[in-house]
N, C-alpha and C. Protein backbone atom coordinates (compact mmCIF):
# COMPACT_ATOMS: atom_id res chain seq x y z
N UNK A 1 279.55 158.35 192.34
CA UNK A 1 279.46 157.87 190.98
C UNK A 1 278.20 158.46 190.35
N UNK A 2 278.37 158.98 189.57
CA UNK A 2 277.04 159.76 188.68
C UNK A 2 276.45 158.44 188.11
N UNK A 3 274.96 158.94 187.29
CA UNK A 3 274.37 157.97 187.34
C UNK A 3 274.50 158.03 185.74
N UNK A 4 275.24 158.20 184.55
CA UNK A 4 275.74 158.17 183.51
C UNK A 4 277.33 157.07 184.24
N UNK A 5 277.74 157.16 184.75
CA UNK A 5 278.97 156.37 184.96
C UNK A 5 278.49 155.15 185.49
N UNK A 6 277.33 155.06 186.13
CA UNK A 6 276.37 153.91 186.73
C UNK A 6 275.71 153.02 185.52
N UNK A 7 275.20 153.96 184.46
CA UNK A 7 275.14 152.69 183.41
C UNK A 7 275.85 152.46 182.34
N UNK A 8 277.23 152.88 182.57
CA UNK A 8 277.94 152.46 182.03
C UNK A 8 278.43 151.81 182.30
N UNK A 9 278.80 150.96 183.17
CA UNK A 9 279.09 150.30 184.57
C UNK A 9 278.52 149.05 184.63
N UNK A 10 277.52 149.15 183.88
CA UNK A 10 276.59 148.39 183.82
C UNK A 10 276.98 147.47 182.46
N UNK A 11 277.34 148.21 181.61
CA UNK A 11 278.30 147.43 180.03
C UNK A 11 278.74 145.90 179.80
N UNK A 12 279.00 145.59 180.76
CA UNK A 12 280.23 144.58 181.20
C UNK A 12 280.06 143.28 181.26
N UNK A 13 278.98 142.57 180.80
CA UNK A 13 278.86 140.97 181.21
C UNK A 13 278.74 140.63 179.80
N UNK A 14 279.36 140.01 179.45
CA UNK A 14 279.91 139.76 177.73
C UNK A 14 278.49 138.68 177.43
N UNK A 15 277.51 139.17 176.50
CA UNK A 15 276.71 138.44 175.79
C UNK A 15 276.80 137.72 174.31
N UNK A 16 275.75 136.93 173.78
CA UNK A 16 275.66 136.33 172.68
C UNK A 16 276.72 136.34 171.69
N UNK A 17 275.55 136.10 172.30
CA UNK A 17 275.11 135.52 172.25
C UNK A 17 275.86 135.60 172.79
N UNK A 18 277.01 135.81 172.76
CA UNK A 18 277.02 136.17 171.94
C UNK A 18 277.46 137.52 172.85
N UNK A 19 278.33 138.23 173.37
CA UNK A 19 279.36 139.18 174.07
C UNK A 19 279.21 139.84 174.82
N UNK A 20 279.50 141.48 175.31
CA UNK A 20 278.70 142.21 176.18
C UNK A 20 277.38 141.78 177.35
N UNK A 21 277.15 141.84 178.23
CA UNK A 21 276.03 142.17 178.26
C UNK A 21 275.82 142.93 179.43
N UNK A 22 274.35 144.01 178.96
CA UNK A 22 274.39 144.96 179.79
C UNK A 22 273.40 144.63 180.67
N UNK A 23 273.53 145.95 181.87
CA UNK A 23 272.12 145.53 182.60
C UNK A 23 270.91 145.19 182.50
N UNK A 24 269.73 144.72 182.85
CA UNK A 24 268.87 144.06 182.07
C UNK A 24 268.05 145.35 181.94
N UNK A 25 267.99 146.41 183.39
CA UNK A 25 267.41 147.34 183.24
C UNK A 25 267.94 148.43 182.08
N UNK A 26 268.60 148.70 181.82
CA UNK A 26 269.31 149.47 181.00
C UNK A 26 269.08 149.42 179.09
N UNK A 27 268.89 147.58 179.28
CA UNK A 27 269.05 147.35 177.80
C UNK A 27 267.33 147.48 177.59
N UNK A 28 266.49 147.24 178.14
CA UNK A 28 265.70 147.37 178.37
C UNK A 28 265.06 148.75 178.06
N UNK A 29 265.48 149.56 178.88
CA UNK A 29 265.15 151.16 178.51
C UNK A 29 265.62 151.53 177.90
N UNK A 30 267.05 151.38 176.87
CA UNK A 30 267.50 151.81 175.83
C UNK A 30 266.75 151.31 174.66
N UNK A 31 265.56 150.30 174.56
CA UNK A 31 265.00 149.66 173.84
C UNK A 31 264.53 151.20 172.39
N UNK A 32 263.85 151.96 173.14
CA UNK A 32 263.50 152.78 171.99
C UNK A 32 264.71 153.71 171.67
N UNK A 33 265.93 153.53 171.81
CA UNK A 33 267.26 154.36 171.54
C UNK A 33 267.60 153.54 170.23
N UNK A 34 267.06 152.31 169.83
CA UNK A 34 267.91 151.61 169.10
C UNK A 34 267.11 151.20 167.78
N UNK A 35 267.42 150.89 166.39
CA UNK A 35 266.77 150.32 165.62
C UNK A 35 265.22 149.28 165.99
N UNK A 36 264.40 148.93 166.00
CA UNK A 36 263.29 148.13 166.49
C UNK A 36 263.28 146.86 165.35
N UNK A 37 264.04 145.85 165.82
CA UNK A 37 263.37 144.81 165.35
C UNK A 37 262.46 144.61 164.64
N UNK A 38 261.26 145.05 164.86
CA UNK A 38 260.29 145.06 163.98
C UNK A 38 260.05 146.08 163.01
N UNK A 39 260.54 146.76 163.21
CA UNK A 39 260.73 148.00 161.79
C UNK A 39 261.83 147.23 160.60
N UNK A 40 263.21 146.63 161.23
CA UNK A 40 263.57 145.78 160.28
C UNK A 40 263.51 144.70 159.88
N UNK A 41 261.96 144.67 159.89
CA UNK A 41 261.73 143.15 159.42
C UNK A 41 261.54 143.26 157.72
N UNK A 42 261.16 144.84 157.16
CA UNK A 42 261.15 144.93 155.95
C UNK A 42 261.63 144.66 154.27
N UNK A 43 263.06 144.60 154.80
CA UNK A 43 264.24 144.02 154.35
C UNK A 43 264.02 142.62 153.97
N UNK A 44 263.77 141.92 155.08
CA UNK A 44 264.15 140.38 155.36
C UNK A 44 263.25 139.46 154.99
N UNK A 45 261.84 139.92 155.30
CA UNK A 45 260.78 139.04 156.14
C UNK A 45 260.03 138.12 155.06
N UNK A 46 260.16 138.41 153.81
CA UNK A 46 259.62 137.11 152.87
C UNK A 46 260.21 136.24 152.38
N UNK A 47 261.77 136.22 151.76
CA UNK A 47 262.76 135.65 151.44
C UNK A 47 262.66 134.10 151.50
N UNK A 48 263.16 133.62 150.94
CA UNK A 48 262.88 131.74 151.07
C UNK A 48 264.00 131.71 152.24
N UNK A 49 265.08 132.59 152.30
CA UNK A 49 266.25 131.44 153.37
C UNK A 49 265.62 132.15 154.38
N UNK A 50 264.46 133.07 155.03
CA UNK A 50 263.81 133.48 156.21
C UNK A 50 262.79 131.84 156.50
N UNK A 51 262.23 131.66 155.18
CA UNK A 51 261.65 130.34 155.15
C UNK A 51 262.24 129.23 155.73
N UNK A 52 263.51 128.98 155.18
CA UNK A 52 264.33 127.91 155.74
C UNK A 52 264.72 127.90 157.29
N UNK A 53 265.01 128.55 157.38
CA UNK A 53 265.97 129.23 158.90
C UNK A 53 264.62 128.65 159.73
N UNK A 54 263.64 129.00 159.66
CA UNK A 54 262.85 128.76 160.62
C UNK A 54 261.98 127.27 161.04
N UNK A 55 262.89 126.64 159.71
CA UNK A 55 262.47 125.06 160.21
C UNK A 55 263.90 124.03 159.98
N UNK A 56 264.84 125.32 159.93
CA UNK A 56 266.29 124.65 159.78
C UNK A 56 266.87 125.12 161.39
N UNK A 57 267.36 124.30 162.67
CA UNK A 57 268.10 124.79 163.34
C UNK A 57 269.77 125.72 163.46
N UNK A 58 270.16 124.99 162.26
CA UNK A 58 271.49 125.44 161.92
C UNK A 58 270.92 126.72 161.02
N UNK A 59 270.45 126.10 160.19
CA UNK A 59 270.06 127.93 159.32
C UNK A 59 269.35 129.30 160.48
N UNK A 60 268.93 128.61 161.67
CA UNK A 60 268.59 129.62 162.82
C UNK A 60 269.77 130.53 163.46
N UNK A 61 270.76 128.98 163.73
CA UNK A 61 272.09 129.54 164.15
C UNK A 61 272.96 130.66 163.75
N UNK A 62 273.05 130.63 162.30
CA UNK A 62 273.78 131.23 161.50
C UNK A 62 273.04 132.69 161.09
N UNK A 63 271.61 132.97 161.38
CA UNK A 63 271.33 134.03 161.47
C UNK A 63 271.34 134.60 162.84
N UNK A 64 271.21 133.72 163.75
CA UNK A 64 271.67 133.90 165.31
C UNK A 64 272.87 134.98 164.98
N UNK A 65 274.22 134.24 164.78
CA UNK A 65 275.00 134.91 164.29
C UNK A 65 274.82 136.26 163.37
N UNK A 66 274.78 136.39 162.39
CA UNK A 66 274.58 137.72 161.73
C UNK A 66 273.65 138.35 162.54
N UNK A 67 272.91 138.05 163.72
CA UNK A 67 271.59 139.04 164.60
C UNK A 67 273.10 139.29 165.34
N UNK A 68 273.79 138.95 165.73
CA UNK A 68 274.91 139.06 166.99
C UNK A 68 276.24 140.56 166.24
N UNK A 69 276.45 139.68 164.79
CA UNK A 69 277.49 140.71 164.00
C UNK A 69 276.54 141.85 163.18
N UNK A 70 275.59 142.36 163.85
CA UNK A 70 274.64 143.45 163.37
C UNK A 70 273.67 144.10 162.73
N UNK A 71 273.48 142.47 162.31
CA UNK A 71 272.35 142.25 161.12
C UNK A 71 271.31 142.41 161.97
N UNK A 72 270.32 143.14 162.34
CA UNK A 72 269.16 143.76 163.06
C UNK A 72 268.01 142.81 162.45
N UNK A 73 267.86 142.97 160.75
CA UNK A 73 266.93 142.47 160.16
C UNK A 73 266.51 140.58 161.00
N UNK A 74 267.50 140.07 161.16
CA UNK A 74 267.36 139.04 161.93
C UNK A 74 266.81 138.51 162.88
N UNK A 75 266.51 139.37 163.69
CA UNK A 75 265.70 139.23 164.84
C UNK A 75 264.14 138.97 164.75
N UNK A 76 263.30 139.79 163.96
CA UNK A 76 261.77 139.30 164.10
C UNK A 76 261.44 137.89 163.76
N UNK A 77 262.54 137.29 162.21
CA UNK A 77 262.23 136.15 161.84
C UNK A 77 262.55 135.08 162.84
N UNK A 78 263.61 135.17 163.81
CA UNK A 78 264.14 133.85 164.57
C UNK A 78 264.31 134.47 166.06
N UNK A 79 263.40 135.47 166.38
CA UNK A 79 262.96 135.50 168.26
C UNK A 79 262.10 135.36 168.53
N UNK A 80 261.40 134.77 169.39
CA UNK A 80 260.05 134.60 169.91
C UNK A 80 259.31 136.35 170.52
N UNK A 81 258.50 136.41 170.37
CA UNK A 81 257.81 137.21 171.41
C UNK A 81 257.33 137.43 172.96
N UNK A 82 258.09 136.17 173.23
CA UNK A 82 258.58 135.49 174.45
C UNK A 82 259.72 135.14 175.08
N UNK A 83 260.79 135.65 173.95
CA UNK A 83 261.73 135.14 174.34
C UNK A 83 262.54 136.20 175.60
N UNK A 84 263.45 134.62 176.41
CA UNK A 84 264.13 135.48 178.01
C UNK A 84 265.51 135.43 177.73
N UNK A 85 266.10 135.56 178.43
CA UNK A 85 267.80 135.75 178.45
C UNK A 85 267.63 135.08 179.83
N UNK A 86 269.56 134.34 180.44
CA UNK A 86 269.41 134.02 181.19
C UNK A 86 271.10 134.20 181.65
N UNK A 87 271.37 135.39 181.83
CA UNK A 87 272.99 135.71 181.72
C UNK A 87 272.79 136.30 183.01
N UNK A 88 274.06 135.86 183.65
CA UNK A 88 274.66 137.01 185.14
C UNK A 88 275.35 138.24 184.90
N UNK A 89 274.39 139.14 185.04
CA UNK A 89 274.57 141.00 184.87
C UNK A 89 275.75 141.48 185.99
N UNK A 90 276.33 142.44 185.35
CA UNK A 90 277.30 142.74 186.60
C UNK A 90 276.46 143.54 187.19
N UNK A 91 275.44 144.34 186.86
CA UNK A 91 274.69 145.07 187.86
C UNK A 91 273.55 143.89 188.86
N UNK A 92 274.54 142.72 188.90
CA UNK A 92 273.17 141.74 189.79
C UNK A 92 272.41 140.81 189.22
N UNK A 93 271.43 141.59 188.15
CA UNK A 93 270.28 141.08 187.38
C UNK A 93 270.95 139.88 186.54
N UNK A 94 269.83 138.83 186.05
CA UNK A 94 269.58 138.20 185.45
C UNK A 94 269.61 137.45 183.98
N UNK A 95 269.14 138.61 183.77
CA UNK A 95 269.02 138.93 182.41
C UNK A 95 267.40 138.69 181.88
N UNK A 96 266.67 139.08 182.94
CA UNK A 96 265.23 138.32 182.35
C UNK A 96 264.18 139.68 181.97
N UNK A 97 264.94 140.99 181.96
CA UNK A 97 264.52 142.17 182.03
C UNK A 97 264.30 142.19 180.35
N UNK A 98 265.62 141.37 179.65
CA UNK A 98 265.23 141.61 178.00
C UNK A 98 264.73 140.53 177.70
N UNK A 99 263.57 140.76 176.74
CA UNK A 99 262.38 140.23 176.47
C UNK A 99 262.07 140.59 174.97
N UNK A 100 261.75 139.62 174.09
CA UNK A 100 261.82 139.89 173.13
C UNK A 100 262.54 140.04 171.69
N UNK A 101 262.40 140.53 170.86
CA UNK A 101 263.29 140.45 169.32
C UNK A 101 263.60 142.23 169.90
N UNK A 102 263.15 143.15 170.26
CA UNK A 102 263.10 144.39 170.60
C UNK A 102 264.16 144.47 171.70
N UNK A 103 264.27 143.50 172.83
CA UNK A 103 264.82 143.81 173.81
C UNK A 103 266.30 143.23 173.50
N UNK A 104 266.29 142.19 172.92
CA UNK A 104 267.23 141.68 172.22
C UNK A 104 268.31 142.71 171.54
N UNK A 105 267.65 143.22 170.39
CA UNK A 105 268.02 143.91 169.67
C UNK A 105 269.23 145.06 170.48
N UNK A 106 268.25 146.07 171.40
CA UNK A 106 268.79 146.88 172.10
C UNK A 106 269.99 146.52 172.91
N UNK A 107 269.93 145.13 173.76
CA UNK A 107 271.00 144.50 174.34
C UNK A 107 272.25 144.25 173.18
N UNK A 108 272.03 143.86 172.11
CA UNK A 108 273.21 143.60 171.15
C UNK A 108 273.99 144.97 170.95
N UNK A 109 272.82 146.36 170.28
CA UNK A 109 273.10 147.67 170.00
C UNK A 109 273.61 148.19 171.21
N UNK A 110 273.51 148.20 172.44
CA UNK A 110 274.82 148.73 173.55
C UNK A 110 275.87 147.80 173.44
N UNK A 111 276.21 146.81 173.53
CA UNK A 111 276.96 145.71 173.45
C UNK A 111 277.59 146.07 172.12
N UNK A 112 277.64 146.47 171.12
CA UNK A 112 278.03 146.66 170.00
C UNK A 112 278.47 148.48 170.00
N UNK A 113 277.76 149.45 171.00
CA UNK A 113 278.58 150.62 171.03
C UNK A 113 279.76 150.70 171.24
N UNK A 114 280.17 149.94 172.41
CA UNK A 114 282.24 149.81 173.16
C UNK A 114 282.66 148.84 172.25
N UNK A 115 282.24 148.42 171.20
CA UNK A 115 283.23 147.66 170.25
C UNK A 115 282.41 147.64 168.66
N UNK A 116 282.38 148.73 168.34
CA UNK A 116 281.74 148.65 166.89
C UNK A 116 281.67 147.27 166.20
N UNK A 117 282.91 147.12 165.84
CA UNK A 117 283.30 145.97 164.54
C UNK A 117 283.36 144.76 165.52
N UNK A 118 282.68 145.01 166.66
CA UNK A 118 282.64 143.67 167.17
C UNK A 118 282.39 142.24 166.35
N UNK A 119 282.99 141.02 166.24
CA UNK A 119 282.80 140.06 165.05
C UNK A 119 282.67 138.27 166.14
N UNK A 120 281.61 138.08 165.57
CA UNK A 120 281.51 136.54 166.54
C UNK A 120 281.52 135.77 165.36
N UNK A 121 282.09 134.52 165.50
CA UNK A 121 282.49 133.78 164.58
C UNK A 121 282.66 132.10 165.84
N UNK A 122 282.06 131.31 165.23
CA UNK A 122 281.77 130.16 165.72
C UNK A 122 283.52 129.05 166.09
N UNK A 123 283.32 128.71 166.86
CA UNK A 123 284.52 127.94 167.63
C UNK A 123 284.62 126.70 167.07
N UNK A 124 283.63 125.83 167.26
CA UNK A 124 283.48 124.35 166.66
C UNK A 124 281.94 124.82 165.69
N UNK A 125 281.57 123.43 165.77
CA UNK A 125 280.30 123.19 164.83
C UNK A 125 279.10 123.51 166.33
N UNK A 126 278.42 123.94 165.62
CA UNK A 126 276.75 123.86 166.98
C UNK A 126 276.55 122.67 166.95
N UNK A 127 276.01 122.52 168.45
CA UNK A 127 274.88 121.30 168.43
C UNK A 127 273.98 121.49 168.78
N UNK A 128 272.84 120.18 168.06
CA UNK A 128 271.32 120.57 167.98
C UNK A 128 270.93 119.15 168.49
N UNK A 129 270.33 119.11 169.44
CA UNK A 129 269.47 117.95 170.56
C UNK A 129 268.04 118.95 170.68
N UNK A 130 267.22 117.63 170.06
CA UNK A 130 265.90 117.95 170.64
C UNK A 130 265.15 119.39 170.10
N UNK A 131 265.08 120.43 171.15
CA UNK A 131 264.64 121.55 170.89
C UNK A 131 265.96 122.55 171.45
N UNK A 132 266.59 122.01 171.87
CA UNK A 132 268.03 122.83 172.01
C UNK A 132 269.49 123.05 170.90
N UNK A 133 269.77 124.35 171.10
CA UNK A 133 271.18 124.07 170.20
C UNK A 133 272.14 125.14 171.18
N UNK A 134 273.67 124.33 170.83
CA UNK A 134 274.16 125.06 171.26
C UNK A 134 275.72 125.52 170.63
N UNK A 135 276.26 126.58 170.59
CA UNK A 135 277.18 127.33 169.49
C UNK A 135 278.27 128.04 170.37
N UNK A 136 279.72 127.13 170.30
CA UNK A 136 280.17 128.15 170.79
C UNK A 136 281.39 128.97 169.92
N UNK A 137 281.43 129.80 170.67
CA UNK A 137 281.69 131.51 169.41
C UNK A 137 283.17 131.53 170.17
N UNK A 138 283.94 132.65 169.46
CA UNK A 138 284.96 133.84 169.53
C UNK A 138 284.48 135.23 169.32
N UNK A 139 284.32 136.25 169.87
CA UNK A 139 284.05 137.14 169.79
C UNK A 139 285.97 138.32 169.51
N UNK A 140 285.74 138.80 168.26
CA UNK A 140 286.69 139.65 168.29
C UNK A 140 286.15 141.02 168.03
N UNK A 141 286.98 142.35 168.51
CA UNK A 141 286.53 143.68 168.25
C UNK A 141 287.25 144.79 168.49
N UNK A 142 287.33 145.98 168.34
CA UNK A 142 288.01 147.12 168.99
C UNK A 142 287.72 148.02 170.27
N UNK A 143 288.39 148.38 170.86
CA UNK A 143 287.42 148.92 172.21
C UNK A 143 287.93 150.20 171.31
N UNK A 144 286.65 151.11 171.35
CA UNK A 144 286.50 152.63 171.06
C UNK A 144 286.74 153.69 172.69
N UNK A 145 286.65 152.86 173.81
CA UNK A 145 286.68 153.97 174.68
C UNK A 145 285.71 153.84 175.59
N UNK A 146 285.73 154.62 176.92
CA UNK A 146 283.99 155.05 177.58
C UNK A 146 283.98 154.03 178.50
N UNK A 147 284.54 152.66 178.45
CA UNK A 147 284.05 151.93 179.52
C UNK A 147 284.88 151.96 181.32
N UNK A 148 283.86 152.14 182.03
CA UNK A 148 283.96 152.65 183.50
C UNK A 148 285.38 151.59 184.13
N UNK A 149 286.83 152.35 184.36
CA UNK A 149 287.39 151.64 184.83
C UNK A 149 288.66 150.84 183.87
N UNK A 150 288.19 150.73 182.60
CA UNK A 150 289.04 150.53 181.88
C UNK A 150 290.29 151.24 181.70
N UNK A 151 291.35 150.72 181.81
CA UNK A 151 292.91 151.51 181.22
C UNK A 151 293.22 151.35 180.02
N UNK A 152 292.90 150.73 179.05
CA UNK A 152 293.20 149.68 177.76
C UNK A 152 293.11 151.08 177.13
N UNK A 153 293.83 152.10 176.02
CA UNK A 153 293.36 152.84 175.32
C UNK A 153 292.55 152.45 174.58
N UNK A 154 291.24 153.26 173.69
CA UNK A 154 290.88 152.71 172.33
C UNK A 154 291.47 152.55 171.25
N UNK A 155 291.24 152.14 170.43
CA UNK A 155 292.08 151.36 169.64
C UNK A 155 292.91 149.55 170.17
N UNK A 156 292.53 149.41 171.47
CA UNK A 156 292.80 147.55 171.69
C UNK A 156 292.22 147.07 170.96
N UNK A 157 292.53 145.96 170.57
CA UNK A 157 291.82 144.79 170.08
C UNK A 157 291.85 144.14 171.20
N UNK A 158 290.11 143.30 171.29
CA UNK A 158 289.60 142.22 172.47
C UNK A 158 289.06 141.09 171.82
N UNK A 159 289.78 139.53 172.49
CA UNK A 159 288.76 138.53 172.01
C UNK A 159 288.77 137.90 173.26
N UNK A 160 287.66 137.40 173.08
CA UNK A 160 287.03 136.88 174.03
C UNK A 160 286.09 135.70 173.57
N UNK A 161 285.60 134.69 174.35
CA UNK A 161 284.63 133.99 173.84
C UNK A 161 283.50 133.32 175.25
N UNK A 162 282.71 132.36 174.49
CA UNK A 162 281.70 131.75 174.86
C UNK A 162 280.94 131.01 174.61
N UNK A 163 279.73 130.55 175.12
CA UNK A 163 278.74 129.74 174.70
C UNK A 163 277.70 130.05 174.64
N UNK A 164 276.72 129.83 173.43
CA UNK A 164 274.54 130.32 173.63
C UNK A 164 274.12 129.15 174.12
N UNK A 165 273.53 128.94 174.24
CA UNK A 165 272.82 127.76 174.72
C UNK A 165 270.80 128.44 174.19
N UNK A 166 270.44 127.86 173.28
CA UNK A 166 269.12 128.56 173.15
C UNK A 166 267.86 127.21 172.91
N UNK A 167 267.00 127.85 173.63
CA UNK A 167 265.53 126.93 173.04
C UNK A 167 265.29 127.59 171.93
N UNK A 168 264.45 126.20 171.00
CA UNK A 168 263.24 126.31 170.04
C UNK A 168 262.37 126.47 170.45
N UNK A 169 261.16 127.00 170.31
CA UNK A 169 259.89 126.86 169.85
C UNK A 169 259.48 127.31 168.64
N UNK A 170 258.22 126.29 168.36
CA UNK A 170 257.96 127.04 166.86
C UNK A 170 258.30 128.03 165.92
N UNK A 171 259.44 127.40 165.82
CA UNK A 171 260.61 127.86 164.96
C UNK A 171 261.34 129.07 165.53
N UNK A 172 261.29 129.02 166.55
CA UNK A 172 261.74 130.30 166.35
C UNK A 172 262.60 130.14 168.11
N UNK A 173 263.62 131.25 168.35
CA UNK A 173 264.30 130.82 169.51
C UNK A 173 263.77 131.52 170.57
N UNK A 174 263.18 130.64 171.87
CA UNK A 174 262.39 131.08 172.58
C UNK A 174 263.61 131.45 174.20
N UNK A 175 264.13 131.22 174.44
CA UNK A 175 264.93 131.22 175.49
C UNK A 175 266.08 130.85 175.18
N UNK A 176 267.70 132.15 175.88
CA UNK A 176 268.58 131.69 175.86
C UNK A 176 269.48 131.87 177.24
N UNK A 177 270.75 130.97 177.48
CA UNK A 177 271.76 131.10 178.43
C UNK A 177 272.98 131.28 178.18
N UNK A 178 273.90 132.34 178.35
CA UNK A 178 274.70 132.72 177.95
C UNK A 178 275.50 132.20 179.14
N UNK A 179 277.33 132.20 178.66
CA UNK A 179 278.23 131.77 179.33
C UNK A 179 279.32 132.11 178.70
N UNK A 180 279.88 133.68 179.02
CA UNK A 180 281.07 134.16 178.21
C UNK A 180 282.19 134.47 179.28
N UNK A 181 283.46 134.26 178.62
CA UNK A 181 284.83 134.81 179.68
C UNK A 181 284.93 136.11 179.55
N UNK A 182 283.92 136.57 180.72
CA UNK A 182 283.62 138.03 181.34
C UNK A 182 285.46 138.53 181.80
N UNK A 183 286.53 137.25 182.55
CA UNK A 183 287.35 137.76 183.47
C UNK A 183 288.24 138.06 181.89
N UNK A 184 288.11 137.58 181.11
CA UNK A 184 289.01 137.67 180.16
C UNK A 184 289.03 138.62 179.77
N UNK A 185 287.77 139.92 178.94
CA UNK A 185 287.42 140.57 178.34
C UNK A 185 287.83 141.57 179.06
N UNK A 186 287.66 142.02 180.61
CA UNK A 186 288.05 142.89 182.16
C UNK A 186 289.09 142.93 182.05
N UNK A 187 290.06 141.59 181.85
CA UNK A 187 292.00 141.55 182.10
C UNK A 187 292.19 142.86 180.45
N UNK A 188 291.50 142.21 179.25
CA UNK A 188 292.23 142.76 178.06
C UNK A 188 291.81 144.12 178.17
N UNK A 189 290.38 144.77 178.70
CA UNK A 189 290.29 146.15 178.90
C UNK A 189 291.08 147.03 179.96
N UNK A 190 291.93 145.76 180.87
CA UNK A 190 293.10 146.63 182.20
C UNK A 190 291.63 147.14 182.97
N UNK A 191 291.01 146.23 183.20
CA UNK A 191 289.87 146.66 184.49
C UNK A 191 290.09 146.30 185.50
N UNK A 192 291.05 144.65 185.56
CA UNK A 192 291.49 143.90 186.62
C UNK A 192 292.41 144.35 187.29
């Protein structure tokens, strides 16, 4: 197995929050391949609903969301500089390798290459206890191709879904746990 087919291989554990998720090492080092979080904070970063969001949990959520359907700008206002992931990688890992509104970012931007128009859209209502909320999604999208093992031509449509599970801190979301139907997403790509 070449080591281009190795991180691709790596693609496969459906995040965020939200869908996909890739290796931790991978999303990680693709970090400077991808838009930077903090470069698009320019756009966003004074706005009153940036204001709100960050002492509104649900207004967090819902940019949660648009950070998930590709809105980049989203990320500096509502990630910590601390923030971990806490998802089971098919390459093993964790998920504690992405770190950050940056590392974040990059994990969504591979996760969003094998399904461009990838679209998450909320299942029920979130709930918010304490310093926790939690949202669970549908993820719909197109597979374009490329992934290791797949038979599905491009052009499938895949849905799939899951759950975030994320901390607050000072305003902002400091830690999350993902829990998506990985076997589901594998059956609709003909990986199984």
């Amino acid at each position: 197995m070449t080591t281009t087919a190795r991180r691709r291989g790596r693609l496969l554990a459906p995040a965020a929050a939200a869908a996909l998720a890739l290796g931790a090492t991978t999303a990680a080092a693709a970090s400077s391949a991808v838009p930077s979080a903090s470069a698009a904070t320019s756009a966003s970063a004074a706005s009153a609903h940036d204001h709100q969001a960050a002492k509104n949990p649900k207004a967090m959520l819902d940019a949660w969301l648009r950070l998930w359907n590709g809105d980049y700008t989203q990320a500096p206002r509502i990630i910590s500089p601390d923030f971990t992931v806490h998802a089971a990688m098919l390459d093993g890992g964790d998920g504690s390798a992405i770190r950050g509104a940056d590392g974040l970012v990059a994990w969504i931007a591979q996760t969003r290459a094998a399904f461009p128009d990838l679209r998450f859209t909320p299942q029920l209502d979130s709930l918010v206890s304490g310093h926790h909320a939690s949202l669970r999604w549908t993820a719909t999208g197109t597979y374009t191709g490329g992934f290791p093992g797949a038979k599905a031509e491009p052009g499938t449509t895949i849905t799939f879904t899951g759950t975030d599970t994320l901390r607050m801190e000072n305003g902002k979301f400091a830690e999350y746990w993902l829990n998506s139907d990985t076997f589901q997403l594998l059956t609709q790509l003909q990986v199984l």
